[in-house]
C-alpha atoms as a PDB file:
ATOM      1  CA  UNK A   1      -0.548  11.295   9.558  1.00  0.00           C
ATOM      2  CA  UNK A   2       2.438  13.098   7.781  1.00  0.00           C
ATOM      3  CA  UNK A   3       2.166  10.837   5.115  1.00  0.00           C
ATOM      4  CA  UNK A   4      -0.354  10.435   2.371  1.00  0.00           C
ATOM      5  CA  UNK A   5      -2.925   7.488   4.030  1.00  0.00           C
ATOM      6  CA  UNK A   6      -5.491   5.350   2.061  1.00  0.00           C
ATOM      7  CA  UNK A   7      -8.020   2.566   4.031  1.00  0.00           C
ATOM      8  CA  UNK A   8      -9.617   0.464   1.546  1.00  0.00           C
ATOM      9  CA  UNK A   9     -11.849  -2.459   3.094  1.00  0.00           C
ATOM     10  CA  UNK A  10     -11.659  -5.976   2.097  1.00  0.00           C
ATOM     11  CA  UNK A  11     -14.217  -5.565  -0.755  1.00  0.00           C
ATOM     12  CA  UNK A  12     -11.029  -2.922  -2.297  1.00  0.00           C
ATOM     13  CA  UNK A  13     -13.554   0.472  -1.865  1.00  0.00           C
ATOM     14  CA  UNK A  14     -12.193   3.251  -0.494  1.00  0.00           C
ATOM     15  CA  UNK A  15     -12.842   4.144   2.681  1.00  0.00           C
ATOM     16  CA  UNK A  16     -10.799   6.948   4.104  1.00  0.00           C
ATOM     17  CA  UNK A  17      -8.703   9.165   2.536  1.00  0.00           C
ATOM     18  CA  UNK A  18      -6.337  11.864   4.371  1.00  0.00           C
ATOM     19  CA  UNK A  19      -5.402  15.363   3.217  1.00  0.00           C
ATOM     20  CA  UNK A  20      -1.912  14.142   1.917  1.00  0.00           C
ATOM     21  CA  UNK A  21      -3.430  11.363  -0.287  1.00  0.00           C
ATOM     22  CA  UNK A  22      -5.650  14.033  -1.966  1.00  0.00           C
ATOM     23  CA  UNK A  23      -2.696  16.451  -2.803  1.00  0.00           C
ATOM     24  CA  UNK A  24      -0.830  13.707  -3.752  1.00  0.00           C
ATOM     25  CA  UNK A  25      -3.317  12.027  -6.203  1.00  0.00           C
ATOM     26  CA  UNK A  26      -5.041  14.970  -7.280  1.00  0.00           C
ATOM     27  CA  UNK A  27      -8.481  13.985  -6.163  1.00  0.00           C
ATOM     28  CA  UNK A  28     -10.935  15.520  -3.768  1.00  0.00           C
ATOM     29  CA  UNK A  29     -11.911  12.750  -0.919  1.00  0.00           C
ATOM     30  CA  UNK A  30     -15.517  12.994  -2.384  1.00  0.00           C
ATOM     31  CA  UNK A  31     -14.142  11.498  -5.509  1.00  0.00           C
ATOM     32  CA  UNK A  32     -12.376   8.425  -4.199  1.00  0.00           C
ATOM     33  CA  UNK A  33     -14.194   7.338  -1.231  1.00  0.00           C
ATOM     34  CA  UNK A  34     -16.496   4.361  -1.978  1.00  0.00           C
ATOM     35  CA  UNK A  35     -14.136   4.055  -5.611  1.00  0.00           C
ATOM     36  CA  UNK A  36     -12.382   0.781  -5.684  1.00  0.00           C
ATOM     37  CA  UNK A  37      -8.797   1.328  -4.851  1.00  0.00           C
ATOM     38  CA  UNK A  38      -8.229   0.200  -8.778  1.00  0.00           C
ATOM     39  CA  UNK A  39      -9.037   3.762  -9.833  1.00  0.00           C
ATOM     40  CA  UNK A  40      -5.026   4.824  -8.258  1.00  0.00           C
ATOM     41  CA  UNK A  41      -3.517   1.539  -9.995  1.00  0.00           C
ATOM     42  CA  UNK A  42      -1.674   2.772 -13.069  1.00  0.00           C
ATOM     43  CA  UNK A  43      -4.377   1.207 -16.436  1.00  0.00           C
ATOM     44  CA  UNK A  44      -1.586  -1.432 -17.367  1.00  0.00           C
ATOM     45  CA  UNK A  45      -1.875  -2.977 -13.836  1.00  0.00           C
ATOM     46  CA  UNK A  46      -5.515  -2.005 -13.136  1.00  0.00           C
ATOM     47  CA  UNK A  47      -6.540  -5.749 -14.789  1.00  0.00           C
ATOM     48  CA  UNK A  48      -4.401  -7.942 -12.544  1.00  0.00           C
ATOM     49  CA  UNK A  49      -4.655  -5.558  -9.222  1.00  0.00           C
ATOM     50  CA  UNK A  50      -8.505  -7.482  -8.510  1.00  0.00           C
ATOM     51  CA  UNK A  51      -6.246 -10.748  -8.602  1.00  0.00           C
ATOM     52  CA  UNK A  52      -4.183  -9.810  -6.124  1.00  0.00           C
ATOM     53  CA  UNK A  53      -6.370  -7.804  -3.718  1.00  0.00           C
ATOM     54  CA  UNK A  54      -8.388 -10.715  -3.813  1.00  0.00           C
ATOM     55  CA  UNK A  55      -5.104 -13.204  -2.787  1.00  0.00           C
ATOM     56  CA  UNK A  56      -4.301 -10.873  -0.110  1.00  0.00           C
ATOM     57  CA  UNK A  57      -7.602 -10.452   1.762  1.00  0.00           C
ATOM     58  CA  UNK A  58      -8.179 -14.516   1.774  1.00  0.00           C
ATOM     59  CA  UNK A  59      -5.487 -14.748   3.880  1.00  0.00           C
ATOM     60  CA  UNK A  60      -5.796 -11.973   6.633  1.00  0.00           C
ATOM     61  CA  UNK A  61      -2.861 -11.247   8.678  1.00  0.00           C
ATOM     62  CA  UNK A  62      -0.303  -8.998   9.311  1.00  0.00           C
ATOM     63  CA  UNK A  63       2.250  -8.836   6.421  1.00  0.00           C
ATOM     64  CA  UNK A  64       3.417  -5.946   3.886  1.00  0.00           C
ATOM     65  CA  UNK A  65       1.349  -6.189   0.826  1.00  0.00           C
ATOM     66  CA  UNK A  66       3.567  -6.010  -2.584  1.00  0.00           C
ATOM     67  CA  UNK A  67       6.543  -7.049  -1.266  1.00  0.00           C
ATOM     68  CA  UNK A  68       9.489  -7.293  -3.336  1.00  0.00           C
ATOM     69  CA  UNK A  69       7.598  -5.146  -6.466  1.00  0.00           C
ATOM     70  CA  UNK A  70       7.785  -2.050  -7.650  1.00  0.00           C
ATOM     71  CA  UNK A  71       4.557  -0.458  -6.775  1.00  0.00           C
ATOM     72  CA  UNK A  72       3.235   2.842  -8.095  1.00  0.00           C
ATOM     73  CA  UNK A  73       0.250   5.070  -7.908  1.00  0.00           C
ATOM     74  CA  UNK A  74      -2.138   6.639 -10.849  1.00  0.00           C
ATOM     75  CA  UNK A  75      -2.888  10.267 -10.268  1.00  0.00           C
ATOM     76  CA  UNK A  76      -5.397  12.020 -11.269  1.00  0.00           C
ATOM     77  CA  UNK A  77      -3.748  13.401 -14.091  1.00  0.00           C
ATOM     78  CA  UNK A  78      -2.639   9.660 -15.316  1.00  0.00           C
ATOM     79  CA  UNK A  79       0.969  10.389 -13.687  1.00  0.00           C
ATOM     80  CA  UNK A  80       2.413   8.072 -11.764  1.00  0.00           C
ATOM     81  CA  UNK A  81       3.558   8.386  -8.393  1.00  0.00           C
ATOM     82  CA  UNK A  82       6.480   5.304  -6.565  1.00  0.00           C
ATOM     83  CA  UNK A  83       4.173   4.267  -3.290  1.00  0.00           C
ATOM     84  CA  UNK A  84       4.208   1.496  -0.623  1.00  0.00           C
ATOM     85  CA  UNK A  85       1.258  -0.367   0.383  1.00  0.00           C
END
């Protein structure tokens, strides 16, 4: 995929993680596969994000996931990064 690509199962653990979404984030795939997505949630949303994850995956089906906010990314570095889920 061109873009940067993160697959997190229903439990919110990482479970793949492309070459893009490394460069992007800053971390090796070793580091963030089996991490809870929550480690890439900027710290001041990091509390809530179980909330939601947990509202999404109750009610499985094909929608866009943070619709209507404006989502961003933690790097590595504690930079943020503007992403879509």
């Amino acid at each position: 995929a061109p873009g940067a690509l993160i697959v997190a199962g229903l439990d919110g653990r990482i479970l793949l993680v492309n070459r893009q979404a490394e460069a992007l984030f800053g971390y090796p795939r070793a580091e963030l596969v089996g991490e809870h997505v929550e480690k890439l949630v900027p710290e001041r949303y990091a509390g809530v994000h179980p909330g939601h994850r947990r509202a999404f995956s109750d009610d499985v089906r094909a929608r866009p996931m943070g619709a209507g906010r404006d989502l961003h990314g933690r790097r590595r570095d504690g930079s943020e990064v503007p992403v879509e889920i």
